[in-house]
PDB file of N, CA and C in Angstrom:
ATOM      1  N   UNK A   1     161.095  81.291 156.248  1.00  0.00           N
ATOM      2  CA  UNK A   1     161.790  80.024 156.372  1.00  0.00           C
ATOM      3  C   UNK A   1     163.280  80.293 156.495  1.00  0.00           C
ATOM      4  N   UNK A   2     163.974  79.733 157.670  1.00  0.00           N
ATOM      5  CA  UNK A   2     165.158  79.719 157.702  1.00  0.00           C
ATOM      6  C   UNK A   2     166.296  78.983 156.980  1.00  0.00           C
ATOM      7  N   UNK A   3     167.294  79.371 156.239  1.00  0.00           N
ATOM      8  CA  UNK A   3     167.798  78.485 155.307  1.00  0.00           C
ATOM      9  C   UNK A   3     169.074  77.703 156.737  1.00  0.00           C
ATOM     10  N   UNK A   4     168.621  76.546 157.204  1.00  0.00           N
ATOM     11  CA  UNK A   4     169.429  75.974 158.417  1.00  0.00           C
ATOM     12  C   UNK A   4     170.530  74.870 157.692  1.00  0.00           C
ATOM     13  N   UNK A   5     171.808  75.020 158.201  1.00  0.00           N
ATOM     14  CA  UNK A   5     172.734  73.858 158.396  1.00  0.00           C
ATOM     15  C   UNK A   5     172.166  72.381 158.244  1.00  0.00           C
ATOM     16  N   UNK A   6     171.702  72.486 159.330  1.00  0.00           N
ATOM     17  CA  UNK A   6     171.043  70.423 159.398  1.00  0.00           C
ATOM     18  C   UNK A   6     169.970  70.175 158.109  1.00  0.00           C
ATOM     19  N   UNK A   7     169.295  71.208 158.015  1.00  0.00           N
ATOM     20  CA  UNK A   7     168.074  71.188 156.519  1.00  0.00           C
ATOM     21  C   UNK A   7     169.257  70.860 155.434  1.00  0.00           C
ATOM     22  N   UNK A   8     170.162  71.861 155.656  1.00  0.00           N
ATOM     23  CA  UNK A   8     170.927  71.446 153.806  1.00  0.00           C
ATOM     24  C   UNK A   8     171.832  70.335 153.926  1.00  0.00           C
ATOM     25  N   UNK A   9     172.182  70.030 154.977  1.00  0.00           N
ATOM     26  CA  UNK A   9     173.045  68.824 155.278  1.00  0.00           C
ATOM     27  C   UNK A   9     172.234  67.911 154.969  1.00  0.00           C
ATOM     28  N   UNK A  10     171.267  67.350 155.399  1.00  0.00           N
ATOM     29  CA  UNK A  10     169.837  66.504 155.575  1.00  0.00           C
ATOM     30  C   UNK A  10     169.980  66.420 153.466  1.00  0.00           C
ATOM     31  N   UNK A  11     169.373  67.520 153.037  1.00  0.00           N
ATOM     32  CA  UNK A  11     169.470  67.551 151.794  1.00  0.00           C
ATOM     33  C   UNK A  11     170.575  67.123 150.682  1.00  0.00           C
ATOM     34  N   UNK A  12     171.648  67.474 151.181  1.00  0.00           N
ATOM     35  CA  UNK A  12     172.620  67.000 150.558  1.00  0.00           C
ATOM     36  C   UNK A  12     172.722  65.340 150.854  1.00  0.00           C
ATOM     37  N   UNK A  13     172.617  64.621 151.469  1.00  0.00           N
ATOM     38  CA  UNK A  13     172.574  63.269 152.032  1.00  0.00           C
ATOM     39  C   UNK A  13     171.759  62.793 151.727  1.00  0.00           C
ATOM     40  N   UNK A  14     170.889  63.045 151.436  1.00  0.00           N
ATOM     41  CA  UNK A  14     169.640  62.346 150.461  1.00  0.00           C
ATOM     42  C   UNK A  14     169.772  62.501 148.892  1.00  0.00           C
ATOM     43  N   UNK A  15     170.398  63.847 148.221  1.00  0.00           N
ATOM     44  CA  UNK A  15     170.958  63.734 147.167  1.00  0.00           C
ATOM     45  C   UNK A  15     171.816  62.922 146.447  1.00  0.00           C
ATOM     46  N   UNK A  16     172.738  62.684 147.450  1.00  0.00           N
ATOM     47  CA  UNK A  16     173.790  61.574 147.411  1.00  0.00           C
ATOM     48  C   UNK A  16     173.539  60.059 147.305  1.00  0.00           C
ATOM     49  N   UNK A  17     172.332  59.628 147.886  1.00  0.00           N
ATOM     50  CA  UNK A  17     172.026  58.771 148.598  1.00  0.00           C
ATOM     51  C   UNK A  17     170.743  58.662 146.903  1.00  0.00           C
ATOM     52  N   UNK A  18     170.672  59.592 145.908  1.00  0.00           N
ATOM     53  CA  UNK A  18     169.391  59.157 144.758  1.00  0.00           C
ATOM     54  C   UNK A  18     170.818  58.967 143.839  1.00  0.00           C
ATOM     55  N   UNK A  19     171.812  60.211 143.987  1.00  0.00           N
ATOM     56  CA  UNK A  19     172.704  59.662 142.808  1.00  0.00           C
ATOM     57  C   UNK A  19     173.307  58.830 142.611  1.00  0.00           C
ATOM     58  N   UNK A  20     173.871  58.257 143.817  1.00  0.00           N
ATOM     59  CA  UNK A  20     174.450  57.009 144.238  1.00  0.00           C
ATOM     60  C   UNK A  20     173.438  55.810 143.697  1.00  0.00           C
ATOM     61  N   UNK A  21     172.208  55.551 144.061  1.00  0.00           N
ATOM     62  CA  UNK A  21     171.339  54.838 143.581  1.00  0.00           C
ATOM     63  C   UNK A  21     171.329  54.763 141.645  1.00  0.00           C
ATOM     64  N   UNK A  22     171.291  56.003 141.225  1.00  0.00           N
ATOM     65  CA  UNK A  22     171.015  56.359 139.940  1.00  0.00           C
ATOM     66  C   UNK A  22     172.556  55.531 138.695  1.00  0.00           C
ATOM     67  N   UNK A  23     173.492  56.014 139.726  1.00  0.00           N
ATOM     68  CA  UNK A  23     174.750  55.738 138.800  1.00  0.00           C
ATOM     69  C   UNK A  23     175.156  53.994 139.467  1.00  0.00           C
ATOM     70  N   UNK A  24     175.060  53.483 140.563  1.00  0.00           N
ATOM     71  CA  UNK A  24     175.415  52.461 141.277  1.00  0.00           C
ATOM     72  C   UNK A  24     174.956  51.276 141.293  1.00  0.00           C
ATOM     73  N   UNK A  25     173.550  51.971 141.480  1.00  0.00           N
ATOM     74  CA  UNK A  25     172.130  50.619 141.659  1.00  0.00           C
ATOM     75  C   UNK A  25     172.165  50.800 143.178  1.00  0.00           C
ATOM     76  N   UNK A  26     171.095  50.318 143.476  1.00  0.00           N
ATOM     77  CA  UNK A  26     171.068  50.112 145.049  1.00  0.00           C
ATOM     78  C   UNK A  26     171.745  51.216 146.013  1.00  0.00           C
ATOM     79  N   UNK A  27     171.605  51.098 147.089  1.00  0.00           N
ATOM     80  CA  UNK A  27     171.699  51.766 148.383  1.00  0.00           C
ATOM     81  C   UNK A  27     173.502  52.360 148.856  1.00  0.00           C
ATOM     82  N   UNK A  28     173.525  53.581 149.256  1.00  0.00           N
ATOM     83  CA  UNK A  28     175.034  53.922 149.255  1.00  0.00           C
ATOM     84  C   UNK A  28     175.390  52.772 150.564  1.00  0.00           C
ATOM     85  N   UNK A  29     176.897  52.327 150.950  1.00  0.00           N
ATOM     86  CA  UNK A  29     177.317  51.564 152.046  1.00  0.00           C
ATOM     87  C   UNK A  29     177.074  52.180 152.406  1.00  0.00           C
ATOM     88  N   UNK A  30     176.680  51.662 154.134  1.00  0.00           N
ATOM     89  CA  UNK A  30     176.722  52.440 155.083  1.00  0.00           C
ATOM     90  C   UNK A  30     178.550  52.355 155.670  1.00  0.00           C
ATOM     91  N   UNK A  31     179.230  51.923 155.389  1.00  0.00           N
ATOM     92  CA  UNK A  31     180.906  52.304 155.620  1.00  0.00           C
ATOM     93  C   UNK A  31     181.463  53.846 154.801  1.00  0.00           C
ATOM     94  N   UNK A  32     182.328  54.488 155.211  1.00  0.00           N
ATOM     95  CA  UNK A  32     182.379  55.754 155.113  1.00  0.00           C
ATOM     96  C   UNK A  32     180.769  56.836 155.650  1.00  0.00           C
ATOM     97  N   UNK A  33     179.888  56.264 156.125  1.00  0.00           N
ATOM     98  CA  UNK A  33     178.419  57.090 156.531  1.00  0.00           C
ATOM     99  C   UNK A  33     179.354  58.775 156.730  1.00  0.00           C
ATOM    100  N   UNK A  34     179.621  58.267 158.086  1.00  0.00           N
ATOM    101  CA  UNK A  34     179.860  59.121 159.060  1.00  0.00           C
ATOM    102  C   UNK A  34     180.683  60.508 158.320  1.00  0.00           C
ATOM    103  N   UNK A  35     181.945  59.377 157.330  1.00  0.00           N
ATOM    104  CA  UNK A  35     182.464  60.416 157.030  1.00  0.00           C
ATOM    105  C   UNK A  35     181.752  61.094 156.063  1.00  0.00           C
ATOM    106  N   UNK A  36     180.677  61.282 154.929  1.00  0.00           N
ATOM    107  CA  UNK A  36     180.561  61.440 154.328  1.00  0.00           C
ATOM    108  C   UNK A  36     179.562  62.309 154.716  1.00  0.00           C
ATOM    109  N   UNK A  37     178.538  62.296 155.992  1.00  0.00           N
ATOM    110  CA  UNK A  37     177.966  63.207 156.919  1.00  0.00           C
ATOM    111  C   UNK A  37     178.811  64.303 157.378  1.00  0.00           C
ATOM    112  N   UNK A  38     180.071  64.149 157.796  1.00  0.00           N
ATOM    113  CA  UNK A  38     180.922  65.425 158.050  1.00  0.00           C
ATOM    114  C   UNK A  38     181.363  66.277 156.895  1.00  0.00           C
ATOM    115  N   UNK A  39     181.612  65.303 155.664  1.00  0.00           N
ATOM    116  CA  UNK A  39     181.949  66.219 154.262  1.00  0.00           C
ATOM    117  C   UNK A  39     180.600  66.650 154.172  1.00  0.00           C
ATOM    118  N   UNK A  40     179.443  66.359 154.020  1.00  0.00           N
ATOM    119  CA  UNK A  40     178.088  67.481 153.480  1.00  0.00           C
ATOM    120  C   UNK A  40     178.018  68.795 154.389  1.00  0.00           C
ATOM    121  N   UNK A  41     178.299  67.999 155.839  1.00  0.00           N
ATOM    122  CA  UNK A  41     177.750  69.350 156.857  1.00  0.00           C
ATOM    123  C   UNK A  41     178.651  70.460 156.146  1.00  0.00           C
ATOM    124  N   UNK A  42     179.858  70.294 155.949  1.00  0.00           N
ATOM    125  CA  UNK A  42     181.198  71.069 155.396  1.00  0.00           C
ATOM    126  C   UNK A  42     180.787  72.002 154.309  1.00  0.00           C
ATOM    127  N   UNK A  43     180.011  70.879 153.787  1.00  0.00           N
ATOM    128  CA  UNK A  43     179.880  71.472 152.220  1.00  0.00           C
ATOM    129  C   UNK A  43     178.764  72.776 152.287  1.00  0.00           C
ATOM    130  N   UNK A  44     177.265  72.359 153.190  1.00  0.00           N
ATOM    131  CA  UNK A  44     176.230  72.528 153.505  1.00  0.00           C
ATOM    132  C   UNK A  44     176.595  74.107 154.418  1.00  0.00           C
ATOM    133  N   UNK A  45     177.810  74.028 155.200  1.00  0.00           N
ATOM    134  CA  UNK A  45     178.307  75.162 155.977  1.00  0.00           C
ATOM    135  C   UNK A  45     178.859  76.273 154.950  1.00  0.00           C
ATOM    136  N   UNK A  46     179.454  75.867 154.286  1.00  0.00           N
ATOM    137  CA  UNK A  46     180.429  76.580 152.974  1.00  0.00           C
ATOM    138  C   UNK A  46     179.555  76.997 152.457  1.00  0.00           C
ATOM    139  N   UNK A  47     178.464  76.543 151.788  1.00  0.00           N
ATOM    140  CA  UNK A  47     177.617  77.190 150.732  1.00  0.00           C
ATOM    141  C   UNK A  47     176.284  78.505 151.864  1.00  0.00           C
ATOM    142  N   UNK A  48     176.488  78.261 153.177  1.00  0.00           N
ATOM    143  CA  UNK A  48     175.440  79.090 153.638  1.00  0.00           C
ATOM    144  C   UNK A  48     176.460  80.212 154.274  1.00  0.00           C
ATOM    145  N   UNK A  49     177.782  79.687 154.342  1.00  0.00           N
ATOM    146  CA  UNK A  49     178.241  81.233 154.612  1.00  0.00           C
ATOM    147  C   UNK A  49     178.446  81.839 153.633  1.00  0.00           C
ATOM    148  N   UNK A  50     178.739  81.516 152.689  1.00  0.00           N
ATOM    149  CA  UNK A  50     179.005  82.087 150.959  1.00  0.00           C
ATOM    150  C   UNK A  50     177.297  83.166 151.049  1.00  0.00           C
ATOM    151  N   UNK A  51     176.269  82.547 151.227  1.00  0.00           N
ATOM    152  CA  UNK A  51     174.936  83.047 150.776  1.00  0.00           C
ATOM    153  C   UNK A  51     175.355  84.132 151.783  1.00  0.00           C
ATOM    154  N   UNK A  52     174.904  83.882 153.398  1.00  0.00           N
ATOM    155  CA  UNK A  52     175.085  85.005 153.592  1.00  0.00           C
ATOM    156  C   UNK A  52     176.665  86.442 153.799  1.00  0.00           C
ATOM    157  N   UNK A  53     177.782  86.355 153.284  1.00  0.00           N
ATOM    158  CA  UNK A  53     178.376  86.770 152.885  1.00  0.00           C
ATOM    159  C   UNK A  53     177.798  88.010 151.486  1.00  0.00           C
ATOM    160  N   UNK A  54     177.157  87.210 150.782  1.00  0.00           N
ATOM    161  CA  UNK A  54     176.934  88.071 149.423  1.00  0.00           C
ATOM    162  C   UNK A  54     175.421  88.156 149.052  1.00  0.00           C
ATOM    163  N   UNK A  55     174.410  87.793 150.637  1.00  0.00           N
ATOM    164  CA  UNK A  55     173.237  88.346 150.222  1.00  0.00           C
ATOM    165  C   UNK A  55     172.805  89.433 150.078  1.00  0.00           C
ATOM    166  N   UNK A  56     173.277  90.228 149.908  1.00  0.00           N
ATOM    167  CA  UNK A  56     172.712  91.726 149.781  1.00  0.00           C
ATOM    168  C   UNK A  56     172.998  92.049 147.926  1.00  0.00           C
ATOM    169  N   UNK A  57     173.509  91.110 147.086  1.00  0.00           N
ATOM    170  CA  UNK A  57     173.761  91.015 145.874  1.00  0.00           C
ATOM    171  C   UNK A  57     172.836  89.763 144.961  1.00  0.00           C
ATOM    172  N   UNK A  58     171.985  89.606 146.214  1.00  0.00           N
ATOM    173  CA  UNK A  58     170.708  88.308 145.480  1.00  0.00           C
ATOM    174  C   UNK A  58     170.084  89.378 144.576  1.00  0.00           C
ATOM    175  N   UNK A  59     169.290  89.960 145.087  1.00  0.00           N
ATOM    176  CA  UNK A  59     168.246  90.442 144.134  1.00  0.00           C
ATOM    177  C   UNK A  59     168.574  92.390 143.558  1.00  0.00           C
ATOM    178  N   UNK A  60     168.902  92.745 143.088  1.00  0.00           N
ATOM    179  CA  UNK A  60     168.810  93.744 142.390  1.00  0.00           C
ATOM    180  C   UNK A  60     167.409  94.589 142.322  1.00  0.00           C
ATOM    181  N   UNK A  61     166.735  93.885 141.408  1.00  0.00           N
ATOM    182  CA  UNK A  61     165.497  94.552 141.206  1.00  0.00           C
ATOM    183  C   UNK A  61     164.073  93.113 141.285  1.00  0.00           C
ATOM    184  N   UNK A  62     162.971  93.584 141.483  1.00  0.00           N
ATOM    185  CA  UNK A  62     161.973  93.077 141.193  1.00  0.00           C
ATOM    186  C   UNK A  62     161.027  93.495 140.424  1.00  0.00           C
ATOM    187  N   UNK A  63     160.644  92.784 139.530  1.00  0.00           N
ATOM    188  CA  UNK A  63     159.267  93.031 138.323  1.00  0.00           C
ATOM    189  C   UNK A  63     158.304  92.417 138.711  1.00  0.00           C
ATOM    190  N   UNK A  64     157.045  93.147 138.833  1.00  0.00           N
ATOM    191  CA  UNK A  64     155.643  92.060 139.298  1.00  0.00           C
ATOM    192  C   UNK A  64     154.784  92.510 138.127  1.00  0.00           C
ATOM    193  N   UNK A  65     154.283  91.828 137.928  1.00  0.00           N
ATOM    194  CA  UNK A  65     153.315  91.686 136.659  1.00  0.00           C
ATOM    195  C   UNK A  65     152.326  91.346 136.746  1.00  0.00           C
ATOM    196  N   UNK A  66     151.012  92.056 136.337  1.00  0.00           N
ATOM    197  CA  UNK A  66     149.473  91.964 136.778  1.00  0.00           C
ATOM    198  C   UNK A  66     149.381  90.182 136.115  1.00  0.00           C
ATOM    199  N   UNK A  67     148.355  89.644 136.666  1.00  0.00           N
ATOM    200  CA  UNK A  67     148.199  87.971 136.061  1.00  0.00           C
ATOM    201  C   UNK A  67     147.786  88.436 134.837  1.00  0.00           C
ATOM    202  N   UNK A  68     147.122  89.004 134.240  1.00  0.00           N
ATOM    203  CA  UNK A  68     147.197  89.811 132.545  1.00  0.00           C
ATOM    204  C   UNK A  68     148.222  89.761 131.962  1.00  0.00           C
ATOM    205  N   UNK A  69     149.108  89.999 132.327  1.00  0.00           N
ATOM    206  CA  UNK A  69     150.759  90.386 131.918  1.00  0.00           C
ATOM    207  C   UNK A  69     150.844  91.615 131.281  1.00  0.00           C
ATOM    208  N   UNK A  70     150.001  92.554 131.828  1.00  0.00           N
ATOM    209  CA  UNK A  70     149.487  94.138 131.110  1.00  0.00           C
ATOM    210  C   UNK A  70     150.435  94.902 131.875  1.00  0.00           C
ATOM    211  N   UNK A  71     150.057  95.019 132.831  1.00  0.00           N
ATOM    212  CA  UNK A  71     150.969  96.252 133.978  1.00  0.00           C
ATOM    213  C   UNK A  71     151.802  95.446 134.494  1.00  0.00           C
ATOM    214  N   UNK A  72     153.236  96.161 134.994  1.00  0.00           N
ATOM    215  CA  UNK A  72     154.574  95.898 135.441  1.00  0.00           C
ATOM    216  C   UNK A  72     154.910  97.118 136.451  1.00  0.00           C
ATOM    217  N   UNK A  73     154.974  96.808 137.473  1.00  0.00           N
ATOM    218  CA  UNK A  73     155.926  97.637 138.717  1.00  0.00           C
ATOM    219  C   UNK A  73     157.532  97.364 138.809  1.00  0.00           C
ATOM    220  N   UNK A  74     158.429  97.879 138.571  1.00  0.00           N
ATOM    221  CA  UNK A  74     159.721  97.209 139.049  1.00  0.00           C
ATOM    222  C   UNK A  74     160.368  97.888 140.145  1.00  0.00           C
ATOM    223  N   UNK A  75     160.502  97.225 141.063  1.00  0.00           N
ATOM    224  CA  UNK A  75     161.141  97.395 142.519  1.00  0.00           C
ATOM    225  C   UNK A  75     162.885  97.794 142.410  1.00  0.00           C
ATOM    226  N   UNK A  76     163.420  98.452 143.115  1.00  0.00           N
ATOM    227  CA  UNK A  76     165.329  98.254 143.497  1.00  0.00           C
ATOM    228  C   UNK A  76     165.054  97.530 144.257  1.00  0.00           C
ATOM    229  N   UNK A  77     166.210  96.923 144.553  1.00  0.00           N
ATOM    230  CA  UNK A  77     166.457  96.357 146.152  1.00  0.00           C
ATOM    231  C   UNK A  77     167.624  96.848 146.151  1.00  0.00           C
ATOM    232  N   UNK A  78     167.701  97.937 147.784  1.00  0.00           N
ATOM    233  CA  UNK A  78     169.375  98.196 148.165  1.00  0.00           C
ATOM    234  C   UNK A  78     169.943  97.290 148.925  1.00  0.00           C
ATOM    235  N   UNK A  79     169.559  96.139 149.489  1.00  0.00           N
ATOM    236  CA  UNK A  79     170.047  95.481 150.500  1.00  0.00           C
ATOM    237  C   UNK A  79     168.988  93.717 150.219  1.00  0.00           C
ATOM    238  N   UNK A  80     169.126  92.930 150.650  1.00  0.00           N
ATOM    239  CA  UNK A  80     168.507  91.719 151.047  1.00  0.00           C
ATOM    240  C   UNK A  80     169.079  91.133 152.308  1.00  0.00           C
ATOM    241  N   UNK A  81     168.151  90.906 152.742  1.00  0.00           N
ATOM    242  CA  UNK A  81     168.165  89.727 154.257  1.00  0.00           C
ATOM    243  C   UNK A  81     167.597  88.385 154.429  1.00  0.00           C
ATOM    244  N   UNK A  82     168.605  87.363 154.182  1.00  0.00           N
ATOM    245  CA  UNK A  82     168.069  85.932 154.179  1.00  0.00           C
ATOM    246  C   UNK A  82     167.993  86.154 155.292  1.00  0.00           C
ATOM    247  N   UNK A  83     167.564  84.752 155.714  1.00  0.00           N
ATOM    248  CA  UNK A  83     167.457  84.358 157.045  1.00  0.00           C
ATOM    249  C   UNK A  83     167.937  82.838 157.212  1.00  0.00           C
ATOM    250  N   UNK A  84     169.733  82.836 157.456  1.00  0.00           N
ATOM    251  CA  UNK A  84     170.229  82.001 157.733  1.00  0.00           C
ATOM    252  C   UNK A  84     170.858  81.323 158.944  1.00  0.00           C
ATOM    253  N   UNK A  85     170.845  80.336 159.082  1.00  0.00           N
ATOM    254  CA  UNK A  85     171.022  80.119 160.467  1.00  0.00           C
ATOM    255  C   UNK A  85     172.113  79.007 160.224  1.00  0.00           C
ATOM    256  N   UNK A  86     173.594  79.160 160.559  1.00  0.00           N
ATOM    257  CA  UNK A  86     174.677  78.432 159.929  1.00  0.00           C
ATOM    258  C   UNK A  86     175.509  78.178 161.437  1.00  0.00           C
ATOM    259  N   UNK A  87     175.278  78.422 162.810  1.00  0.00           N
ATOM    260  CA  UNK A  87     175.586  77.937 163.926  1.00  0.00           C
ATOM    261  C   UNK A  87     174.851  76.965 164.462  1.00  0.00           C
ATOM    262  N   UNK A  88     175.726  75.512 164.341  1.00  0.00           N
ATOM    263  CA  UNK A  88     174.813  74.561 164.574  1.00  0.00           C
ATOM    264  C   UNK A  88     175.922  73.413 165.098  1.00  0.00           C
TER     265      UNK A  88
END
């Protein structure tokens, strides 16, 4: 799964759009929309170049554990590769 621009934008705008409900009551205006679609994409852009910038510092190591919880393998990781897609 690709972590895409329009997915986290999409996401963030619906977030907005429960908290707004949660703290407000009812439905965000639709006045400021637009702008408030250009601040998420912003935001949504910022946080996926940040990821991939410093993905190779996600995961360290991995532990897998039999469904027993008896045996344990633990993995390095020298590197990680999301798969982000932030040109949009």
């Amino acid at each position: 799964m690709a972590l895409e621009l329009s997915a986290l934008t999409d996401s963030i705008d619906k977030a907005f759009g429960t908290e707004w409900k949660k703290s407000k009551g009812g439905d965000a205006p639709d006045a400021g929309k637009d702008d408030r679609r250009l601040m998420f994409a912003a935001v949504a852009r910022g946080i996926l170049e940040y990821l991939s910038a410093q993905q190779n510092d996600f995961i360290a190591s991995l532990t897998l554990t039999d469904t027993a919880g008896n045996a344990s393998v633990t993995y390095n990781a020298s590197a990680t590769a999301l798969n982000i897609s932030v040109d949009e």
